[in-house]
Protein backbone atom coordinates (compact mmCIF):
# COMPACT_ATOMS: atom_id res chain seq x y z
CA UNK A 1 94.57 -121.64 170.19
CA UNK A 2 93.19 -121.05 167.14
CA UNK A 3 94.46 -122.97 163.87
CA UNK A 4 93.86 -119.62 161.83
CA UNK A 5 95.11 -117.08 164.25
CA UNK A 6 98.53 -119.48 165.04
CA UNK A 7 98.76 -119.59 161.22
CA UNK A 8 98.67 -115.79 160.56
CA UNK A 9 100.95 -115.12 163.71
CA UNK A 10 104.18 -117.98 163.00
CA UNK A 11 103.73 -116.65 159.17
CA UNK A 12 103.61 -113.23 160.37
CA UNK A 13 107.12 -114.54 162.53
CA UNK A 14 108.24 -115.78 159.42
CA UNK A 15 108.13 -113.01 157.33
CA UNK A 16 109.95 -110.77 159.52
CA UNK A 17 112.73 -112.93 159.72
CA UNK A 18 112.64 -112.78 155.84
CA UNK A 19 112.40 -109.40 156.20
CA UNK A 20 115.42 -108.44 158.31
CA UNK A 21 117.36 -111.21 156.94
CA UNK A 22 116.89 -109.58 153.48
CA UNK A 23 117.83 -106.27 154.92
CA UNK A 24 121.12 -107.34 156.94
CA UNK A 25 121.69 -108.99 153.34
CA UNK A 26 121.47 -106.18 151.58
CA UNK A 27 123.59 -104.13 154.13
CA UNK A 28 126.42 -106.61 154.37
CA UNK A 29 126.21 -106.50 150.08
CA UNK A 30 126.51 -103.01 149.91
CA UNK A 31 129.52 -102.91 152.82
CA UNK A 32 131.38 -105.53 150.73
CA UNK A 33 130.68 -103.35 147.37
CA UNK A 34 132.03 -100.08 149.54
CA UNK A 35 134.83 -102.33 150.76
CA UNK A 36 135.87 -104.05 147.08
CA UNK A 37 136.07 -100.64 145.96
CA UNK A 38 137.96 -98.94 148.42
CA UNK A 39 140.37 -101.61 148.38
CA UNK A 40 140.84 -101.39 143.96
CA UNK A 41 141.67 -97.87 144.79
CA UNK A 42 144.47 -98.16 147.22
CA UNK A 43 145.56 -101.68 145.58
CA UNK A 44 144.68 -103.99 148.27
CA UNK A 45 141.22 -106.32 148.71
CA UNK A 46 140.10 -104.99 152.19
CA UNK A 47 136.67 -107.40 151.66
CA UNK A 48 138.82 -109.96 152.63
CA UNK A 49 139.69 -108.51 155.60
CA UNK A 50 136.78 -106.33 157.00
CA UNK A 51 132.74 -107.78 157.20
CA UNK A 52 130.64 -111.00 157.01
CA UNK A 53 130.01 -111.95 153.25
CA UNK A 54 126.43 -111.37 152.80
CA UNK A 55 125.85 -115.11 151.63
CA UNK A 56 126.08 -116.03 155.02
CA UNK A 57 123.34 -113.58 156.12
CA UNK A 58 120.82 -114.74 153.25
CA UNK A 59 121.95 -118.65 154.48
CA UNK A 60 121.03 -117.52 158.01
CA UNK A 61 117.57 -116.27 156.90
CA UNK A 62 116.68 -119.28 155.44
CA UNK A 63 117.64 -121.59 158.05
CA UNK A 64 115.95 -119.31 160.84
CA UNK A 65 112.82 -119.16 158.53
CA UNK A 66 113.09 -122.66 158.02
CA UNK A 67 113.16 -123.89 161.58
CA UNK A 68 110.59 -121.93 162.47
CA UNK A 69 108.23 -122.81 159.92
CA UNK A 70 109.35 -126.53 159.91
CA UNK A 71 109.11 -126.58 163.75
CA UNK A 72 105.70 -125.13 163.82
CA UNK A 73 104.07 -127.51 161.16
CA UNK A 74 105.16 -130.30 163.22
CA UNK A 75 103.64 -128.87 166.50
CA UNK A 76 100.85 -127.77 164.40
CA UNK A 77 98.34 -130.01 165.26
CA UNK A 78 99.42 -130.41 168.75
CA UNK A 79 99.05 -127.04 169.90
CA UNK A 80 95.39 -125.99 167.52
CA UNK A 81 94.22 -129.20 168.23
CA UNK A 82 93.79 -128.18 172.42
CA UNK A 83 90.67 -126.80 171.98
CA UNK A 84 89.04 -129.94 170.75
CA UNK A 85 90.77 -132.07 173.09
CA UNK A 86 89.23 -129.79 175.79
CA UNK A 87 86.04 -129.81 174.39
CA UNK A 88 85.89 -133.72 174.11
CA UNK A 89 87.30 -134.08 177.57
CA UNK A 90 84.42 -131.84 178.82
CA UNK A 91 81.62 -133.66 176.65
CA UNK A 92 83.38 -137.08 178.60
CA UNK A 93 82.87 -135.56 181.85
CA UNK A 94 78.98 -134.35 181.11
CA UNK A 95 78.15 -137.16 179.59
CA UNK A 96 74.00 -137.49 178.06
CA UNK A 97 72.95 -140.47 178.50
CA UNK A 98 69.82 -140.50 175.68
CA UNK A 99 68.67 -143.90 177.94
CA UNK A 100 69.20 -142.71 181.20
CA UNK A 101 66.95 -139.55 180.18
CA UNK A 102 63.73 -140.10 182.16
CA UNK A 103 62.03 -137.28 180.73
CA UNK A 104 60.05 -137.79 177.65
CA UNK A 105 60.63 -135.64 174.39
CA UNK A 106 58.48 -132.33 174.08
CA UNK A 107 58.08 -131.67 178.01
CA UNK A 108 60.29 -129.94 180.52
CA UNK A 109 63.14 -131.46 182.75
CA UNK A 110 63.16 -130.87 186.16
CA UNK A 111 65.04 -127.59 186.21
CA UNK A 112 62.60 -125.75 184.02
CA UNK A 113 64.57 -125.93 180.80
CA UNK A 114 63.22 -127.18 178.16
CA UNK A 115 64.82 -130.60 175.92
CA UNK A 116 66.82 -129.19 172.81
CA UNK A 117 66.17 -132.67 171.21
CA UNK A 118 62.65 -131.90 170.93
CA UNK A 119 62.64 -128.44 170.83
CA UNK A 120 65.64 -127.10 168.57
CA UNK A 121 63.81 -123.61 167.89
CA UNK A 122 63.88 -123.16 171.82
CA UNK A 123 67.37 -124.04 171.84
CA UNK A 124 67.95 -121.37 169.46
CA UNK A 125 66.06 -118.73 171.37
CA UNK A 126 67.82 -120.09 174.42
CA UNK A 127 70.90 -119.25 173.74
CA UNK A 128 70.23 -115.67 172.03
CA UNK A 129 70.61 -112.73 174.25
CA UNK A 130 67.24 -111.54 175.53
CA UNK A 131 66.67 -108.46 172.85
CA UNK A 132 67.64 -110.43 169.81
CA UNK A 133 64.88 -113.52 171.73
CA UNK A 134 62.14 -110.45 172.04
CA UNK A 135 62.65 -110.28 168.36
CA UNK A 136 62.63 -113.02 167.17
CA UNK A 137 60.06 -114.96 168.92
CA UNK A 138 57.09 -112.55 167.31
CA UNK A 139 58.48 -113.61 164.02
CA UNK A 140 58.42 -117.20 165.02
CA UNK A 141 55.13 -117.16 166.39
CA UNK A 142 53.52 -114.74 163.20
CA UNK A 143 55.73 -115.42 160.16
CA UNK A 144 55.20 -112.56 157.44
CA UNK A 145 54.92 -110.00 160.63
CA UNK A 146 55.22 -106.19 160.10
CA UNK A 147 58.77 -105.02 161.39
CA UNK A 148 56.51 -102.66 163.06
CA UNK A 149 54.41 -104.58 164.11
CA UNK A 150 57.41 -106.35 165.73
CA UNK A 151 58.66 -102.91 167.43
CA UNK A 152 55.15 -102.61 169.04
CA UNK A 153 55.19 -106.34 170.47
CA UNK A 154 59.06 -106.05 171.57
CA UNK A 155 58.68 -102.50 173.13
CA UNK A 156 62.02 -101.43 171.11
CA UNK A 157 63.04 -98.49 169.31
CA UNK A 158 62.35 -97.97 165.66
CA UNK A 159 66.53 -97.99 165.77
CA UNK A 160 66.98 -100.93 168.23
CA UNK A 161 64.40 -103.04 166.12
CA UNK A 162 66.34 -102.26 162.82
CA UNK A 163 69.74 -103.00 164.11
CA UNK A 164 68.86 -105.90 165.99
CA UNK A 165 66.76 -107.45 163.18
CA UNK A 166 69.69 -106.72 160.57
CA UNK A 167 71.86 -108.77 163.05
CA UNK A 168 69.25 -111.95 162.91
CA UNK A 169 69.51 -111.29 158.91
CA UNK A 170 72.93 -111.70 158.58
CA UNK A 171 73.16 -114.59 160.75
CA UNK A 172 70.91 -116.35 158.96
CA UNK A 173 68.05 -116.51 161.44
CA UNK A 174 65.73 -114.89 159.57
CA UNK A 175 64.63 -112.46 156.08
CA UNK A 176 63.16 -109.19 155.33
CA UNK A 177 61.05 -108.55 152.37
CA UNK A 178 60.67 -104.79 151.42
CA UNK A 179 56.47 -103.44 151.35
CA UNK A 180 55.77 -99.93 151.31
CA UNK A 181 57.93 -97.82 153.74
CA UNK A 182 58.48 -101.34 156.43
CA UNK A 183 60.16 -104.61 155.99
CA UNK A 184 57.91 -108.11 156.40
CA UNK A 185 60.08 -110.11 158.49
CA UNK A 186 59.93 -114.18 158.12
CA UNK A 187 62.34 -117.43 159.60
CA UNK A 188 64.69 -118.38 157.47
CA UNK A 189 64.09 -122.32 156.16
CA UNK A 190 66.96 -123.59 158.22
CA UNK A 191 64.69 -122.15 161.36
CA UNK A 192 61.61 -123.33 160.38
CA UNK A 193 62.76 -126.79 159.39
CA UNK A 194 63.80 -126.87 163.05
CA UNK A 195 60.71 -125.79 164.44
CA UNK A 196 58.54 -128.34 162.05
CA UNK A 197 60.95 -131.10 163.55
């Protein structure tokens, strides 16, 4: 599970407990005030007799609120920390042996694919979906390209080529410049250090 989505849900837990606490509270107050007065009317101190005393209700809040808060900090890391645990147990199992690797850097393996290690801009365009690779591979190839230029060579939409290319932008994998009525359309650094590597 997610640390961030765990955190939002036990405070979200939390705060409703607060919540209704404060509201039984406030009940149980204002039953005691009804009570305290009906009782100085007839003579008599029916609190005494009839409902909880609202302390108790704001004592019960806090203790449910903190148990459940205390109790999840301690788990905390137990239950977030799955993921990794998974993840580590899976990179144990697939082990890469850099030694036992009998192919050498820049060429294929035997399946076709091509070695991340020595190739992290194919990695990149590996693991994009196809549309966003048939963009971004023009730009890779020709950096300072037309976006129309890149419509013509991808076989997109004017639209498809704007929305996919503002996608790239804001995930950092490339930048527009503004000339005239198009955008020129370059790597960002972090891509082209990569692909000088």
């Amino acid at each position: 599970m997610n640390r961030r989505r765990a955190d939002t849900v036990v405070g979200g837990l939390v705060a409703a407990v607060l919540v209704v606490g404060g509201v039984l509270s406030w009940q149980a107050y204002q039953q005691q005030q009804a009570f305290d007065q009906m009782g100085s009317m007839m003579g008599t101190s029916m609190g005494s007799v009839h409902g909880t005393n609202p302390l108790w209700y704001v004592l019960g809040t806090f203790l449910v609120s903190a148990v459940i808060g205390g109790g999840y900090l301690v788990i905390r890391d137990e239950i977030t920390s799955i993921d990794v645990t998974d993840r580590s147990q899976n990179e144990m199992a697939n082990p890469t042996d850099p030694e036992g690797d009998e192919s050498p850097e820049g060429t294929t393996q035997p399946d076709g694919a091509i070695n991340p290690e020595s190739q992290p801009q194919a990695r990149v365009l590996d693991l994009l979906p196809d549309d966003e690779r048939r963009i971004l591979e023009p730009v890779i190839s020709s950096p300072g390209i037309t976006q129309i230029e890149v419509r013509d060579r991808s076989d997109f939409s004017k639209s498809k080529v704007s929305q996919t290319v503002s996608a790239l932008e804001k995930r950092g994998l490339l930048y527009r410049e503004r000339q005239g009525r198009t955008y020129r359309i370059y790597p960002s650094d972090d891509l082209q250090q990569r692909q000088a590597n």
